[in-house]
Protein backbone atom coordinates (compact mmCIF):
# COMPACT_ATOMS: atom_id res chain seq x y z
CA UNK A 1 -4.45 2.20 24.29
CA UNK A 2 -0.87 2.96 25.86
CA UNK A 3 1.73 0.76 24.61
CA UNK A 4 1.73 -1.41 27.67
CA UNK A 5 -1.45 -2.58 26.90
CA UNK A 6 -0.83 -3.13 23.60
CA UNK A 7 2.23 -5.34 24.46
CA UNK A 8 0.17 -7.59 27.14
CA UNK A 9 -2.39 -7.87 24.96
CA UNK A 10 -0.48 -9.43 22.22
CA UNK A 11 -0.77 -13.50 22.04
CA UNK A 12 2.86 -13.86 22.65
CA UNK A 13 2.95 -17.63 23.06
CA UNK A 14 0.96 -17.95 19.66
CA UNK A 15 3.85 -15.28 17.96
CA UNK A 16 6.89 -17.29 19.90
CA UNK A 17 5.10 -20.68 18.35
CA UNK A 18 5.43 -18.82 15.06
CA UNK A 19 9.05 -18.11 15.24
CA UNK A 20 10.10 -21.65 16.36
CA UNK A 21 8.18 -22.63 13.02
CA UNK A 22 9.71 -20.96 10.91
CA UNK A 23 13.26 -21.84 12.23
CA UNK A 24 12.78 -25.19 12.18
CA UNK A 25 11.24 -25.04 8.71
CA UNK A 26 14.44 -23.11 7.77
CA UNK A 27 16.74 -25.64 8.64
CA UNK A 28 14.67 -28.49 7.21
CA UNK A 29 15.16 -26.38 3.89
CA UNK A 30 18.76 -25.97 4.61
CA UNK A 31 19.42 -30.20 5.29
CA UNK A 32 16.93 -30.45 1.97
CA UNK A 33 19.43 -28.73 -0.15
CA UNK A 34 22.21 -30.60 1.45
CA UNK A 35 23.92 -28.57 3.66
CA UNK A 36 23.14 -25.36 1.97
CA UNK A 37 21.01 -21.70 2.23
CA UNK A 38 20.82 -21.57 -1.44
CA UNK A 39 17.99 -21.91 -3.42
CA UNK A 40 15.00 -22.48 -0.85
CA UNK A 41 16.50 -21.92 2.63
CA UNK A 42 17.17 -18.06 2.10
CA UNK A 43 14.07 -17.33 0.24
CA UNK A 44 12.35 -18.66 2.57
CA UNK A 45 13.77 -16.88 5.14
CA UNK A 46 12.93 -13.64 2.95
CA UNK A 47 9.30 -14.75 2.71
CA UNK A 48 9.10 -15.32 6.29
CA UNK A 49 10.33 -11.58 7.13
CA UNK A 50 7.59 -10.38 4.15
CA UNK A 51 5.34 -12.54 6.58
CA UNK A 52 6.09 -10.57 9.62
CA UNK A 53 5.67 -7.75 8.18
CA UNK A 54 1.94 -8.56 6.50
CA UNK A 55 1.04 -10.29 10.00
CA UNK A 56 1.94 -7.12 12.48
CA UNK A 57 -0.25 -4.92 9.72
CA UNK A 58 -3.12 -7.33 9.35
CA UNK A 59 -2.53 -7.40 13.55
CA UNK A 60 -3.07 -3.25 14.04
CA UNK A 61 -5.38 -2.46 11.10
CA UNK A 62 -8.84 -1.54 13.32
CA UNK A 63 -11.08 -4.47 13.25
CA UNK A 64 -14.18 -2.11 11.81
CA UNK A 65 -12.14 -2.12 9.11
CA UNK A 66 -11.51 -5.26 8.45
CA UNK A 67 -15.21 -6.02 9.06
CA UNK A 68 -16.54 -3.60 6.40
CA UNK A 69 -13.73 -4.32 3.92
CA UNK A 70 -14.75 -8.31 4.45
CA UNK A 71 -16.56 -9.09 1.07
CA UNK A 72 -14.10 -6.76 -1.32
CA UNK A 73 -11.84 -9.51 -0.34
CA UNK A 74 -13.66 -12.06 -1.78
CA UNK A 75 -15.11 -10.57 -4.99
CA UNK A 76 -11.13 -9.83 -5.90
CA UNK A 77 -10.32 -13.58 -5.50
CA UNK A 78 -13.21 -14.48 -7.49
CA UNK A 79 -11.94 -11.98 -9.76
CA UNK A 80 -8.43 -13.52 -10.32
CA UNK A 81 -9.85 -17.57 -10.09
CA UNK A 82 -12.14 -16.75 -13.07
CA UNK A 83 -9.04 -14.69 -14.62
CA UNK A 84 -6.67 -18.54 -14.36
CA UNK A 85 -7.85 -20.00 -17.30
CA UNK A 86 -7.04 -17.17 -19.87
CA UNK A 87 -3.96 -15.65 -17.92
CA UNK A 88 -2.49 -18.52 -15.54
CA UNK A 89 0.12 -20.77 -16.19
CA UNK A 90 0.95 -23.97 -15.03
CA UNK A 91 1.96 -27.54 -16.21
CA UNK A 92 -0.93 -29.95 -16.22
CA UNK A 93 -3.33 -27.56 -14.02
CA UNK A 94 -3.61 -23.62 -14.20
CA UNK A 95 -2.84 -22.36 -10.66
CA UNK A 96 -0.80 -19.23 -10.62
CA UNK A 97 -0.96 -16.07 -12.00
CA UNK A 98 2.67 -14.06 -12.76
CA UNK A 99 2.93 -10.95 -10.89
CA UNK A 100 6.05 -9.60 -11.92
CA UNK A 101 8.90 -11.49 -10.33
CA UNK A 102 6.34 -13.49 -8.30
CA UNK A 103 3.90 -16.48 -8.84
CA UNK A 104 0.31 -15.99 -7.41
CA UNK A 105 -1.42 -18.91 -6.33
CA UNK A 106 -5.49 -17.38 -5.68
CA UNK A 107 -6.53 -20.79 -4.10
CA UNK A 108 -4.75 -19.91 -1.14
CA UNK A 109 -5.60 -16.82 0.19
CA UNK A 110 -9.33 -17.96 -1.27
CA UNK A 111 -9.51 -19.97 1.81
CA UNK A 112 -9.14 -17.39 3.91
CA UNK A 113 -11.09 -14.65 2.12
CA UNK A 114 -14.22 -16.84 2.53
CA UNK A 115 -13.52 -17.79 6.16
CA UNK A 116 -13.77 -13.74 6.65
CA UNK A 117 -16.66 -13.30 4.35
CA UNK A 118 -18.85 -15.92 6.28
CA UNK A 119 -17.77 -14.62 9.28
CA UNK A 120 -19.31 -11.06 9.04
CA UNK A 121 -22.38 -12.38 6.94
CA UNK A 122 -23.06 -14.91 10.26
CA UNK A 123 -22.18 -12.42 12.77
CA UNK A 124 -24.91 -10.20 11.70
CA UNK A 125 -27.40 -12.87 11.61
CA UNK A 126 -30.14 -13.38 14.46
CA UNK A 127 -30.48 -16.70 16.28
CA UNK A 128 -33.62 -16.51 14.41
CA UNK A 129 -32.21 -15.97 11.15
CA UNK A 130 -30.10 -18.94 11.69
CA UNK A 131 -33.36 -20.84 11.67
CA UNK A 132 -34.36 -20.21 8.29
CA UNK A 133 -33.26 -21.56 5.10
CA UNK A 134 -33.13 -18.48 2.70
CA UNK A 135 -30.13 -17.47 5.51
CA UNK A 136 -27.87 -19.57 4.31
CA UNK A 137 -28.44 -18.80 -0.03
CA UNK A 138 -25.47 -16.09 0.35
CA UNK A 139 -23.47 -18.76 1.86
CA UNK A 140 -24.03 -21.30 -0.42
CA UNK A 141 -22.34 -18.36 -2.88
CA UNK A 142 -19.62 -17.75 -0.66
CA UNK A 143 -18.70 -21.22 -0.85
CA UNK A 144 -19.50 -23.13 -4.08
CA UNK A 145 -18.21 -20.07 -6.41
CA UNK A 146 -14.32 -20.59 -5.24
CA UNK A 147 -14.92 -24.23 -4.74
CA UNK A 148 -15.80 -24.89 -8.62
CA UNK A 149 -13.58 -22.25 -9.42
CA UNK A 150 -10.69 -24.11 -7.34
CA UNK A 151 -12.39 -27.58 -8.45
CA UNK A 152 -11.70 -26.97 -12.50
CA UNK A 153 -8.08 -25.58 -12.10
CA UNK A 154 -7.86 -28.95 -11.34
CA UNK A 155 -7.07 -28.88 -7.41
CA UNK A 156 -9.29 -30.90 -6.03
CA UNK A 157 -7.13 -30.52 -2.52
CA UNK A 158 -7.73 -27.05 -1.94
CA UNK A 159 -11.10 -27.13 -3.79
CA UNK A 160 -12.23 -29.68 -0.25
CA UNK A 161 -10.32 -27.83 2.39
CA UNK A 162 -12.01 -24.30 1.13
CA UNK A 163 -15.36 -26.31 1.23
CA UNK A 164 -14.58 -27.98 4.71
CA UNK A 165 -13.38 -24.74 5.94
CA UNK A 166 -16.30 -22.62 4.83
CA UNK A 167 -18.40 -25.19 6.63
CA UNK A 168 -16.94 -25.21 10.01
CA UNK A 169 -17.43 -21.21 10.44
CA UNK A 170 -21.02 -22.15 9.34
CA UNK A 171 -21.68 -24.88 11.79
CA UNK A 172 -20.19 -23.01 14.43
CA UNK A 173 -22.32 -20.36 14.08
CA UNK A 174 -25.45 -22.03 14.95
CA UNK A 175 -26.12 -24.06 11.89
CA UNK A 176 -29.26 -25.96 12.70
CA UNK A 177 -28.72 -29.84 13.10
CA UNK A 178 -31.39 -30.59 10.54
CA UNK A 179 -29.09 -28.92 7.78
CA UNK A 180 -26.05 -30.80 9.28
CA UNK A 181 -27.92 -33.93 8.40
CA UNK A 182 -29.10 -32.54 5.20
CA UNK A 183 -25.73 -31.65 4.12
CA UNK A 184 -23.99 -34.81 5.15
CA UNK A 185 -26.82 -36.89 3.26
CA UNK A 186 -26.36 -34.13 -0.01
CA UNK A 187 -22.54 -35.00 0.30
CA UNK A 188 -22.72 -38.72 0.52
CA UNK A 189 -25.01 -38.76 -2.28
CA UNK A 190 -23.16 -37.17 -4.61
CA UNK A 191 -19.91 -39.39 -4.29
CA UNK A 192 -20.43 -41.42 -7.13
CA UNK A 193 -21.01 -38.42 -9.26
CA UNK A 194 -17.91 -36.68 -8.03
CA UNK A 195 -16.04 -40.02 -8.55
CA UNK A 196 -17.21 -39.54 -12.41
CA UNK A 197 -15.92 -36.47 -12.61
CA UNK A 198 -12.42 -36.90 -11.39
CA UNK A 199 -9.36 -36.81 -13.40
CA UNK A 200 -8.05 -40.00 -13.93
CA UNK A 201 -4.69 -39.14 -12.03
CA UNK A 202 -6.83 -38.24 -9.42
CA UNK A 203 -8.55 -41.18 -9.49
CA UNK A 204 -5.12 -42.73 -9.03
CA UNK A 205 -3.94 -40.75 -5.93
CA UNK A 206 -7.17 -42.52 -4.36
CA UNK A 207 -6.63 -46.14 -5.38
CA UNK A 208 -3.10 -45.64 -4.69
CA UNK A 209 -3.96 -44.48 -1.50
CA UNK A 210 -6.13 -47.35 -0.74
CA UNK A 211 -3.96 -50.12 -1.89
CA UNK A 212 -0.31 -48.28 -2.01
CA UNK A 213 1.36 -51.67 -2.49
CA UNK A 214 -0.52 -52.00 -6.27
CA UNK A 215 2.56 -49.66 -7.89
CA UNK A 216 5.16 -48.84 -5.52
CA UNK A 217 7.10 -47.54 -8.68
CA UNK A 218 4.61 -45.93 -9.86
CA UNK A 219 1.98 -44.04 -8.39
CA UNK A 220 3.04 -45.50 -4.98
CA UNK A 221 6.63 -44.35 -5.07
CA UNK A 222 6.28 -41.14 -2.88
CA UNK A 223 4.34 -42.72 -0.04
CA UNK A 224 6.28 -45.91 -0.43
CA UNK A 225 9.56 -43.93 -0.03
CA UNK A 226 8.09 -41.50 2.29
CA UNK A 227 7.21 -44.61 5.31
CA UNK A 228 10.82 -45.78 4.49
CA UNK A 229 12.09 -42.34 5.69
CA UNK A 230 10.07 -42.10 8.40
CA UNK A 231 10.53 -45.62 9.33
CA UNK A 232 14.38 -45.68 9.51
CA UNK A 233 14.49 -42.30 11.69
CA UNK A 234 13.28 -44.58 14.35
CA UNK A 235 12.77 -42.74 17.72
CA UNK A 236 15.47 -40.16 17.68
CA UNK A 237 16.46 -39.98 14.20
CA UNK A 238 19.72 -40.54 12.14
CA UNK A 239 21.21 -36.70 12.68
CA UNK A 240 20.37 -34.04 11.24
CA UNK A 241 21.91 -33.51 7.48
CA UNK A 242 22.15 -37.54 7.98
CA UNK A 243 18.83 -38.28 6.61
CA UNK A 244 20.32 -41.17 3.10
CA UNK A 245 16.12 -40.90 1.65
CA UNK A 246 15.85 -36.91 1.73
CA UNK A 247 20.07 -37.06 1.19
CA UNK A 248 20.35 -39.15 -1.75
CA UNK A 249 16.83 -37.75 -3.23
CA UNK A 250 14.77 -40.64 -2.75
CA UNK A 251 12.52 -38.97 -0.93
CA UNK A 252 10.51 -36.61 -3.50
CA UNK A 253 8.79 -32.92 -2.95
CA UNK A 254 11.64 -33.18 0.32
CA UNK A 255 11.63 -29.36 0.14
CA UNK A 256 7.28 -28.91 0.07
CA UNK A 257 5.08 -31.62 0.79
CA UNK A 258 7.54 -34.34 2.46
CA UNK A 259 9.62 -32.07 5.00
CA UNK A 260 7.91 -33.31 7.81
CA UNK A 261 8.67 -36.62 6.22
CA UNK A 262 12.74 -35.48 6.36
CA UNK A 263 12.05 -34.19 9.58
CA UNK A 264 11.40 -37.54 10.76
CA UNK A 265 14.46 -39.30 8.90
CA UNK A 266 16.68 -36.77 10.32
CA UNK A 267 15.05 -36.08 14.38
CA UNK A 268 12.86 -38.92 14.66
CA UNK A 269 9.63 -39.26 16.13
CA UNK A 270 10.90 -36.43 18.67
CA UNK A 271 11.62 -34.47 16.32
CA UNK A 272 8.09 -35.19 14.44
CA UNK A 273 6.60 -34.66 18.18
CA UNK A 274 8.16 -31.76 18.49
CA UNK A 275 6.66 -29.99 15.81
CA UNK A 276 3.39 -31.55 16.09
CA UNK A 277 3.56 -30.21 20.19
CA UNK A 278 3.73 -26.55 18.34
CA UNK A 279 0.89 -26.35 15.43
CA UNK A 280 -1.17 -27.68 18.87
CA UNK A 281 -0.06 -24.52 21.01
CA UNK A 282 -0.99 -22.10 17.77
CA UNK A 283 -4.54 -24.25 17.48
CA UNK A 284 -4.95 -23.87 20.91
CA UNK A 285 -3.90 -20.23 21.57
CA UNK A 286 -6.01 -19.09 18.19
CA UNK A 287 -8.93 -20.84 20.05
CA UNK A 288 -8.19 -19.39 23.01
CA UNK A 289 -8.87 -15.82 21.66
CA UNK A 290 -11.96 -16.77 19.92
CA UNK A 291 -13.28 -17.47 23.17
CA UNK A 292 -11.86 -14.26 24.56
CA UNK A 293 -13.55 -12.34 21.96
CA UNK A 294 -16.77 -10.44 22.72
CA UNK A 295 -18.11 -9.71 19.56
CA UNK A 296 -19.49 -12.72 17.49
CA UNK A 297 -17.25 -11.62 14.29
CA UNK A 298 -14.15 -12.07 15.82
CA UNK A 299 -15.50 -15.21 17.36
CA UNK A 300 -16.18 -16.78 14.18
CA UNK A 301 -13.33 -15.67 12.36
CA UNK A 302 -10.41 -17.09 14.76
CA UNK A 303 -12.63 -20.10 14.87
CA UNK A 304 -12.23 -20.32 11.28
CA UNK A 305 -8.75 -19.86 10.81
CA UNK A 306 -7.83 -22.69 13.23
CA UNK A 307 -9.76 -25.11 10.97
CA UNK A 308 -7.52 -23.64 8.27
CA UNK A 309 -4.63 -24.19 9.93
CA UNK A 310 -5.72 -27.59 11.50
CA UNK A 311 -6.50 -28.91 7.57
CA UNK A 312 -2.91 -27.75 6.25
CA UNK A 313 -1.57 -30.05 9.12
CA UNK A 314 -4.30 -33.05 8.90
CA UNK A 315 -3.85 -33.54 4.94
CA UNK A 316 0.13 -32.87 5.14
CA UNK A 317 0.84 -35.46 7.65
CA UNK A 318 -2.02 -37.38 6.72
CA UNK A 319 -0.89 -37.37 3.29
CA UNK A 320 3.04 -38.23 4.05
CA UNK A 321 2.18 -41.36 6.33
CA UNK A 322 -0.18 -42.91 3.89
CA UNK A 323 -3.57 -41.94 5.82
CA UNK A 324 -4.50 -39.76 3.24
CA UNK A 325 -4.24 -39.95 -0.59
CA UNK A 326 -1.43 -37.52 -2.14
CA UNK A 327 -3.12 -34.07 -2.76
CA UNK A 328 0.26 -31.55 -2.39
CA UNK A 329 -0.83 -29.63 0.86
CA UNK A 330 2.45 -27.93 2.14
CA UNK A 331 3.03 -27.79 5.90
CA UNK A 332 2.26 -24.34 7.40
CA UNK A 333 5.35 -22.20 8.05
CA UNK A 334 7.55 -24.76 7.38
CA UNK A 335 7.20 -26.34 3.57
CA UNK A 336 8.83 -24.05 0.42
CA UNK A 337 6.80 -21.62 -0.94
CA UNK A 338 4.91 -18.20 -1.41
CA UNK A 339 1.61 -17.43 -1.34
CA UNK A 340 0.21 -20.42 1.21
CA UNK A 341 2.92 -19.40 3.61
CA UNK A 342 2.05 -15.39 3.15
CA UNK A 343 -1.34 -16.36 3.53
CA UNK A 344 -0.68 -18.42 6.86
CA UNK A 345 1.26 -15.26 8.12
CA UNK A 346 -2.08 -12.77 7.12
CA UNK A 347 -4.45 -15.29 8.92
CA UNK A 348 -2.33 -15.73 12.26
CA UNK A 349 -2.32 -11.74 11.83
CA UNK A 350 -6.29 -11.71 11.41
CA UNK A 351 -6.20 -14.01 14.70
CA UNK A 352 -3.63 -11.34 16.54
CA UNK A 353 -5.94 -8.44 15.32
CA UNK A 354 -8.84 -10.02 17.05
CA UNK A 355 -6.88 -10.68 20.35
CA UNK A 356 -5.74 -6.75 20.71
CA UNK A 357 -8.96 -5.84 20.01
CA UNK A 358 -10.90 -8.45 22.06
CA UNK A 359 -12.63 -6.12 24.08
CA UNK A 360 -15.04 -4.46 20.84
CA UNK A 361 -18.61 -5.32 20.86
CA UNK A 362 -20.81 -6.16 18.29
CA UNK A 363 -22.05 -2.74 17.65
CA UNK A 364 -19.23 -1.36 17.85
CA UNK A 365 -18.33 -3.07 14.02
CA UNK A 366 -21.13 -1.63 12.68
């Protein structure tokens, strides 16, 4: 492939998309720390460039390799969830392990590790494979093993977008609809007992969530302040280091979970628009080469990572305007931190490896 080709075959609107991400998420972090790069705008800006980097590798690493090296990935995050609870830290839950200078989080990249496992287990299936039940026993362990692991660190968050993830790649592989109904009928069922095993802070963040008025100093304070930011932006927004919630640190978790929330004090609803306008181009342009793709692994894969990337907006946003109870989701590319942002970067890079390489068939994995 001559480097011409390579260049037209990248997903450039997808990588420009990327860019105007990060930048805005830079200055968000820049008004959060009140008019300064120091301590989250520059790292950040650091971790974005480590980003680059892992997404141009992930991007040119042959997809036969990537295919074959699929379930390595997930018996090493396995590996390190079962390692949390003798050699994680953490206040209240045990999510990260210490890697020298760095913090680990493993329930982030798990989420992607399984979308990549399922993805070359199902694209080796036969439609008539798909038919039978003992198909989908390896993906029942693909996807419970990291959700309980996830589910007792506690992070019950993560634990639900793993599961929901893991069973979007399934359905759109050709999951039969009488499993569909089977599994929405196993789900609803086992509510109550779920309920019963919930923390009770957890249990909180849901009745919070359904009536937010109950403690608005309390359990309700960070949606409660959260609507009053994004109320008083109005349609254009006060200016940007002008936001008084994110200013005068009313608004809490300004520099993670609540930026879009400061994005709204400070832009407005354009400015909320705005970014909302881009995650849509990167959902629609990762789409866009899963339908592209001619081999079924590839297919599934960029398929999957779009529902990734769709959840981390849904629960964000739904979580900072009150639709959703308060499960700290950080918005893609643009909310402080490490290893969910790295592991945004690696998946968009998974999604550019599958567009260079569009043209491989099937066998041509194998």
């Amino acid at each position: 492939m001559s480097a011409l080709q390579l260049l037209l075959r990248l997903p450039w609107l997808l990588l420009i998309s990327i860019s105007v991400l990060v930048l805005i998420g830079a200055l968000a972090l820049y008004s959060a720390s009140e008019g300064s790069w120091s301590p989250w705008a520059e790292r950040q800006l650091l971790r974005a460039a480590v980003g680059t980097v892992l997404l141009f590798l992930t991007a040119f690493i042959p997809t036969r390799w990537l295919y074959n090296w699929s379930y390595l990935g997930i018996i090493l995050i396995v590996l390190f969830l079962a390692a949390l609870p003798f050699i994680g830290i953490g206040v209240g839950a045990t999510r990260w392990i210490t890697l020298g200078p760095f913090n680990f989080q493993p329930s982030e990249p798990a989420k992607l590790a399984v979308i990549v496992a399922l993805s070359r287990y199902l694209s080796s299936q036969t439609p008539e494979q798909m038919q039978s039940i003992l198909t989908y026993f390896p993906v029942l362990v693909f996807i419970t093993v990291p959700f309980s692991l996830i589910l007792i660190q506690p992070d019950l968050g993560t634990s639900f977008m793993l599961l929901i993830g893991g069973l979007a790649v399934v359905f759109v592989a050709g999951l039969p609809r009488r499993y569909v109904l089977a599994v929405i009928l196993a789900f609803l069922a086992g509510l109550p007992i779920l309920w019963s095993q919930l923390y009770n802070y957890q249990k909180a963040r849901i009745l919070t969530f359904l009536n937010p008025d109950t403690d608005q100093l309390g359990a309700g304070y960070q949606i409660a302040q959260s609507k009053i930011a994004l109320g008083s932006g109005g349609f254009f927004g006060k200016g940007f280091l002008m936001g008084s919630q994110s200013q005068l640190n009313y608004l809490p978790e300004k520099q993670t979970d609540f930026v879009f929330t400061m994005i709204g004090e400070e832009f407005g609803f354009i400015g909320n628009l705005a970014v909302l306008f881009t995650y849509f181009i990167i959902l629609v342009s990762c789409l866009l080469v899963a339908l592209r793709a001619r081999n079924r692994f590839g297919q599934l894969l960029c398929t999957g990572i779009s529902v990734m990337l769709f959840l981390y907006v849904f629960v964000n946003i739904g979580m900072v305007t009150g639709m959703l109870p308060v499960v700290g989701a950080p918005l893609p590319l643009i909310s402080y931190g490490g290893t969910a942002m790295l592991t945004v970067f690696i998946g968009l890079g998974l999604v550019v490896n599958v567009a260079i390489h569009q043209h491989l068939h099937d066998n041509d994995l194998l």
